[in-house]
Protein backbone atom coordinates (compact mmCIF):
# COMPACT_ATOMS: atom_id res chain seq x y z
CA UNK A 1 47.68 20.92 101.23
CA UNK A 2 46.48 19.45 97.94
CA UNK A 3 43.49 22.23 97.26
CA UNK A 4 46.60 24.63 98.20
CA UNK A 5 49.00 23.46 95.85
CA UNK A 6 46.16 23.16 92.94
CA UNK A 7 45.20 26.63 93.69
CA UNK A 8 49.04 27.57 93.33
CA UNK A 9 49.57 25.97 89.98
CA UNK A 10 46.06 27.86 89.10
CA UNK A 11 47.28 31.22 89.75
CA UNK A 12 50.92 30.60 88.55
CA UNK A 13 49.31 29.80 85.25
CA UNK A 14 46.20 31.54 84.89
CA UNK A 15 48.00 35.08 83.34
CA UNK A 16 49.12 32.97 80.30
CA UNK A 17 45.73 31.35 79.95
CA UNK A 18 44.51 34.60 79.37
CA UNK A 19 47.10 35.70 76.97
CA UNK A 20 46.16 32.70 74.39
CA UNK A 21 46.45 34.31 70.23
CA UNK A 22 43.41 34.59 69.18
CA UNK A 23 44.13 32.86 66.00
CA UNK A 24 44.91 29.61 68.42
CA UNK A 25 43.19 26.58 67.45
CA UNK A 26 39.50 27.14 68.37
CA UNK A 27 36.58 26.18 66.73
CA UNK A 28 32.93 24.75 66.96
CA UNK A 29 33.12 21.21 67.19
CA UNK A 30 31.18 19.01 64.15
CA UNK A 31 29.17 15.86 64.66
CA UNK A 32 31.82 12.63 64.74
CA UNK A 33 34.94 14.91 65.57
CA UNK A 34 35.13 14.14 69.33
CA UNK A 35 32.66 10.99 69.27
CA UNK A 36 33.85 9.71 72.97
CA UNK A 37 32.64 13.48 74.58
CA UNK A 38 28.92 12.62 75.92
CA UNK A 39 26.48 15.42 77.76
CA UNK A 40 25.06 14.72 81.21
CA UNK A 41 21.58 15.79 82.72
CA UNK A 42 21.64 14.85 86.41
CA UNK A 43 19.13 14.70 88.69
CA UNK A 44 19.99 14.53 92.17
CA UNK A 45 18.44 13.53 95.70
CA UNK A 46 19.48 17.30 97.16
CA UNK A 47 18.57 19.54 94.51
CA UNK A 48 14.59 19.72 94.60
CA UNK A 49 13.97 17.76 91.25
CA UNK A 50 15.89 20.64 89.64
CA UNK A 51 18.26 19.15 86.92
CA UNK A 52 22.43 19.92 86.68
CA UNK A 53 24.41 19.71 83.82
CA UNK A 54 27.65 17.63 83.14
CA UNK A 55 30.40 16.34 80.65
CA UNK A 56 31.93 13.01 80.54
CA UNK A 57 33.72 10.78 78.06
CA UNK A 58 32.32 7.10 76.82
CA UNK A 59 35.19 4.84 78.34
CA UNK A 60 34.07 1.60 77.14
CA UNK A 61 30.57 -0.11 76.21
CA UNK A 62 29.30 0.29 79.50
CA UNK A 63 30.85 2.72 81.48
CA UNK A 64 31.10 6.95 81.17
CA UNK A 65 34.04 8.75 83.25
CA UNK A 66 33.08 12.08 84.55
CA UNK A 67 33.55 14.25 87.59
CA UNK A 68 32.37 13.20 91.21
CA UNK A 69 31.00 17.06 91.77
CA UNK A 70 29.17 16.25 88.22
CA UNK A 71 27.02 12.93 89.84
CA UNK A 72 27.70 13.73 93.33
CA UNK A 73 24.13 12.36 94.86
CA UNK A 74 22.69 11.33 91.38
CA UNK A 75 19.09 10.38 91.37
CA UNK A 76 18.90 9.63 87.42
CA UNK A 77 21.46 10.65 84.75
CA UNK A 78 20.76 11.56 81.01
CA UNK A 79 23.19 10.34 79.08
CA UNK A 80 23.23 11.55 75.47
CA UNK A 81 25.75 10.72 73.11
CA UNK A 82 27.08 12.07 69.57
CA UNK A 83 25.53 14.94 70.62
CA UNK A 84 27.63 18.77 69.18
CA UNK A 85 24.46 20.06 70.97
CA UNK A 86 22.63 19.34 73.84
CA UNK A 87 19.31 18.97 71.94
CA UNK A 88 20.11 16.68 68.76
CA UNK A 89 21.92 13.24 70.37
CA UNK A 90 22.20 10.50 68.44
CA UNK A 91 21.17 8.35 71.51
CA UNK A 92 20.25 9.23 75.32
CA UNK A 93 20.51 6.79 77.93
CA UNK A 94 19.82 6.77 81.69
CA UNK A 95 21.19 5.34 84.55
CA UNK A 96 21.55 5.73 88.23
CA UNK A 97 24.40 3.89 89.31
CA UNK A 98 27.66 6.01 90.10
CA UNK A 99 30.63 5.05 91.16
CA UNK A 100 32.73 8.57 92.78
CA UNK A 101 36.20 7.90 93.75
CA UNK A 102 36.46 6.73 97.59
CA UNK A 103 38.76 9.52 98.22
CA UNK A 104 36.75 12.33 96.90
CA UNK A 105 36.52 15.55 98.97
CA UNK A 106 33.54 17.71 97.79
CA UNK A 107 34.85 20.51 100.50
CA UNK A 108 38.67 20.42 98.68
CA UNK A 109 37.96 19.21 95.44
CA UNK A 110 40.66 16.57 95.71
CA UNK A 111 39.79 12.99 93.29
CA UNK A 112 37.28 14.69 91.40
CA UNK A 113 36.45 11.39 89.53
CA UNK A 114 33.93 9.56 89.49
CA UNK A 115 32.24 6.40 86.59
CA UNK A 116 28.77 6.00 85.81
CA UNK A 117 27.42 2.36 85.04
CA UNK A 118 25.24 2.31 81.62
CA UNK A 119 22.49 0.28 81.80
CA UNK A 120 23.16 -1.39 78.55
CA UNK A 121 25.68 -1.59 76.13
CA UNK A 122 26.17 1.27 73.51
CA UNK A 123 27.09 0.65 70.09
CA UNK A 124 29.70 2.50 68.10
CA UNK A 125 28.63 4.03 65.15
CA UNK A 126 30.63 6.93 63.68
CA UNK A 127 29.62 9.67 65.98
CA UNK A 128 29.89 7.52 68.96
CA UNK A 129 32.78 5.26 70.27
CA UNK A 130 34.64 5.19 73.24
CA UNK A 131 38.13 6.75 74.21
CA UNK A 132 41.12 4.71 74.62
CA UNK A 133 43.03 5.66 78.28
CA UNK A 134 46.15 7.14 79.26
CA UNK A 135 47.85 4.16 80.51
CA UNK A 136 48.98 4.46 84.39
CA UNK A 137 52.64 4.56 83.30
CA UNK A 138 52.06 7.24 80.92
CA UNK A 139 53.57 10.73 80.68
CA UNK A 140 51.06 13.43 80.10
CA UNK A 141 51.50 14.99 76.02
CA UNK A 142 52.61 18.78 76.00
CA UNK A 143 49.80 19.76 74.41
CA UNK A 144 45.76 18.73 74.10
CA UNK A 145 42.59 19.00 73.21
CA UNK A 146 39.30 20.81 75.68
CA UNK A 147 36.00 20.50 74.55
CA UNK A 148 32.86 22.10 76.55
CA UNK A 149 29.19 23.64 75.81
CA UNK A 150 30.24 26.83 77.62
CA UNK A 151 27.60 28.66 79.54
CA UNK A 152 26.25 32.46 80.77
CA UNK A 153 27.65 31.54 84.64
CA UNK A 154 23.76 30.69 85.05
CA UNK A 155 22.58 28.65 81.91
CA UNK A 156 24.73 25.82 79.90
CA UNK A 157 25.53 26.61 76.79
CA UNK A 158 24.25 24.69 73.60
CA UNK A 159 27.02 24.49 71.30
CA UNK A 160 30.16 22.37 71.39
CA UNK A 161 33.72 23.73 71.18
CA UNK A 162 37.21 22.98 71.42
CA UNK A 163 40.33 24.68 71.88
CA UNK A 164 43.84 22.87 71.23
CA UNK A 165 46.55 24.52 73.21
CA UNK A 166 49.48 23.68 75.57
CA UNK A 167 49.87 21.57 79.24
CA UNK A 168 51.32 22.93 82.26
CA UNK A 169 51.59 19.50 84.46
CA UNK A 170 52.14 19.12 87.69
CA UNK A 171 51.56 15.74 90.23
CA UNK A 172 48.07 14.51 89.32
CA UNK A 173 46.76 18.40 87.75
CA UNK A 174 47.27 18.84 84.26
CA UNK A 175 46.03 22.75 83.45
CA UNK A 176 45.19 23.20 80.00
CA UNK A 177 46.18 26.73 78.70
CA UNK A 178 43.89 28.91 77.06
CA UNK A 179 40.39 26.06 77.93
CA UNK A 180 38.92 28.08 80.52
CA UNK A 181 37.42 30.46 77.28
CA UNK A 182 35.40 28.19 76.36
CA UNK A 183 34.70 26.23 79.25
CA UNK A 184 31.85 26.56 82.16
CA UNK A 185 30.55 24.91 85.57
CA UNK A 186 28.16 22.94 83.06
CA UNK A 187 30.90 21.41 81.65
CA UNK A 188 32.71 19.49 84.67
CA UNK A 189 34.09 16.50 83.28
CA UNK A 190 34.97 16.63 80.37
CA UNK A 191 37.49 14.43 78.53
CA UNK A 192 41.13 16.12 77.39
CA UNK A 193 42.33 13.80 74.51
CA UNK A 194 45.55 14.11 72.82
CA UNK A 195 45.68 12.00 69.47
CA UNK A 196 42.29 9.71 70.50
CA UNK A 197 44.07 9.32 73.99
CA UNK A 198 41.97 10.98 77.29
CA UNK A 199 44.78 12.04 79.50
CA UNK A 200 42.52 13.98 81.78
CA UNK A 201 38.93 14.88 83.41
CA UNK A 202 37.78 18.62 83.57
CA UNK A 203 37.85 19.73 87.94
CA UNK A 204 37.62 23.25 87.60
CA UNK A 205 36.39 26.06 85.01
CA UNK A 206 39.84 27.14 85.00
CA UNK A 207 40.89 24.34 82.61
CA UNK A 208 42.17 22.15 85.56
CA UNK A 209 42.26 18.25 84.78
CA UNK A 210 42.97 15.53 86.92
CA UNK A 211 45.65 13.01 85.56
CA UNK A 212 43.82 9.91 84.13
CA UNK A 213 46.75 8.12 84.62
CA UNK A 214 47.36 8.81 88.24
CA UNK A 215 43.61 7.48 88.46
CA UNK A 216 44.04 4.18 85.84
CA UNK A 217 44.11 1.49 88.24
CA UNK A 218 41.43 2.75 90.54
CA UNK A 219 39.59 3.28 86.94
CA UNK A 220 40.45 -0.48 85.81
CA UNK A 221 39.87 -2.21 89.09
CA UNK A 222 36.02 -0.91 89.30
CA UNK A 223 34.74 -1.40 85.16
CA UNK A 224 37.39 -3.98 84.43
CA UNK A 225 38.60 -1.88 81.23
């Protein structure tokens, strides 16, 4: 009933994604602007070596929250950080520890989440730091910020961008009007951030987030942040 009512609030929304101005808020992102959003190379035990791509958002010294379809079966994760494109990060990191929500349904998409454990601790500079959290008591903002590389439907794309634009909310879904232009399946995870805040993480191309704050104490109780 979940997947139904997601796909519902999809379809009830998606005509006015695609009728977004074109003079709306959307632009290449620069180096420092969005210094939480981190890229994700994944490796995983069912793909045949072949490596998937992934967004997440720096959470804390230690910790990146992402998607559980993103790290679903991770063998090794690339983490790179400060990073407007995929192939000039200020610092890459890898890992293999994941964390996906104990709920998550990869047949109905339902608690997309999931954390990945860094294996040490990452310094801030000024094109990294980590995100600050929608607290669990928190009202989603009425509009934000979506971020992603984009992609063909076959290859990621290279360069970051981000599109500020309204929220249509709705239980735990927050759908982000007018995102799914510049978002892909490469980009699964991704942080939306209203005034430094994440209030969601990217589940579907269609500029579908699931509501950090529904997901905060289940987020607190496993890195402690």
């Amino acid at each position: 009933m979940k997947a139904f009512a997601l796909l519902c609030l999809v379809v009830a929304v998606q005509g006015r994604v695609l009728d977004v101005p074109e003079d709306q808020s959307r632009a290449v992102a620069q180096r420092g602007e969005n210094p939480w959003l981190v890229h994700l190379r994944v490796t995983r035990s069912t793909g045949g070596g072949l490596l998937d791509t992934g967004v997440g958002s720096l959470i804390g010294t230690s910790w990146v929250l992402t998607a559980a379809s993103a790290v679903q079966d991770a063998r090794f994760i690339w983490i790179r950080y400060g990073a407007v494109d995929p192939f000039r990060p200020e610092l890459v990191t890898e890992t293999s520890v994941v964390q996906l929500h104990p709920d998550y349904s990869a047949v109905t998409g339902d608690n997309n989440i999931a954390l990945v454990s860094i294996n040490r601790l990452v310094q801030s500079t000024a094109n990294i730091s980590p995100v600050a959290l929608a607290a669990a008591d928190s009202e989603a903002p009425s509009a934000g910020r979506s971020c992603g590389f984009g992609g063909d439907g076959e290859t990621p794309g290279v360069q970051l961008q981000c599109v500020s634009g309204d929220l249509v909310v709705d239980g735990n879904t927050i759908v982000a009007k007018g995102a799914d232009g510049i978002l892909s399946k490469f980009d699964v995870g991704s942080p939306l951030v209203e005034d430094g805040v994440q209030h969601g993480v990217l589940s579907s191309v269609l500029g579908v987030y699931l509501k950090v704050a529904y997901y905060r104490s289940w987020i607190q109780q496993v890195t402690e942040i």
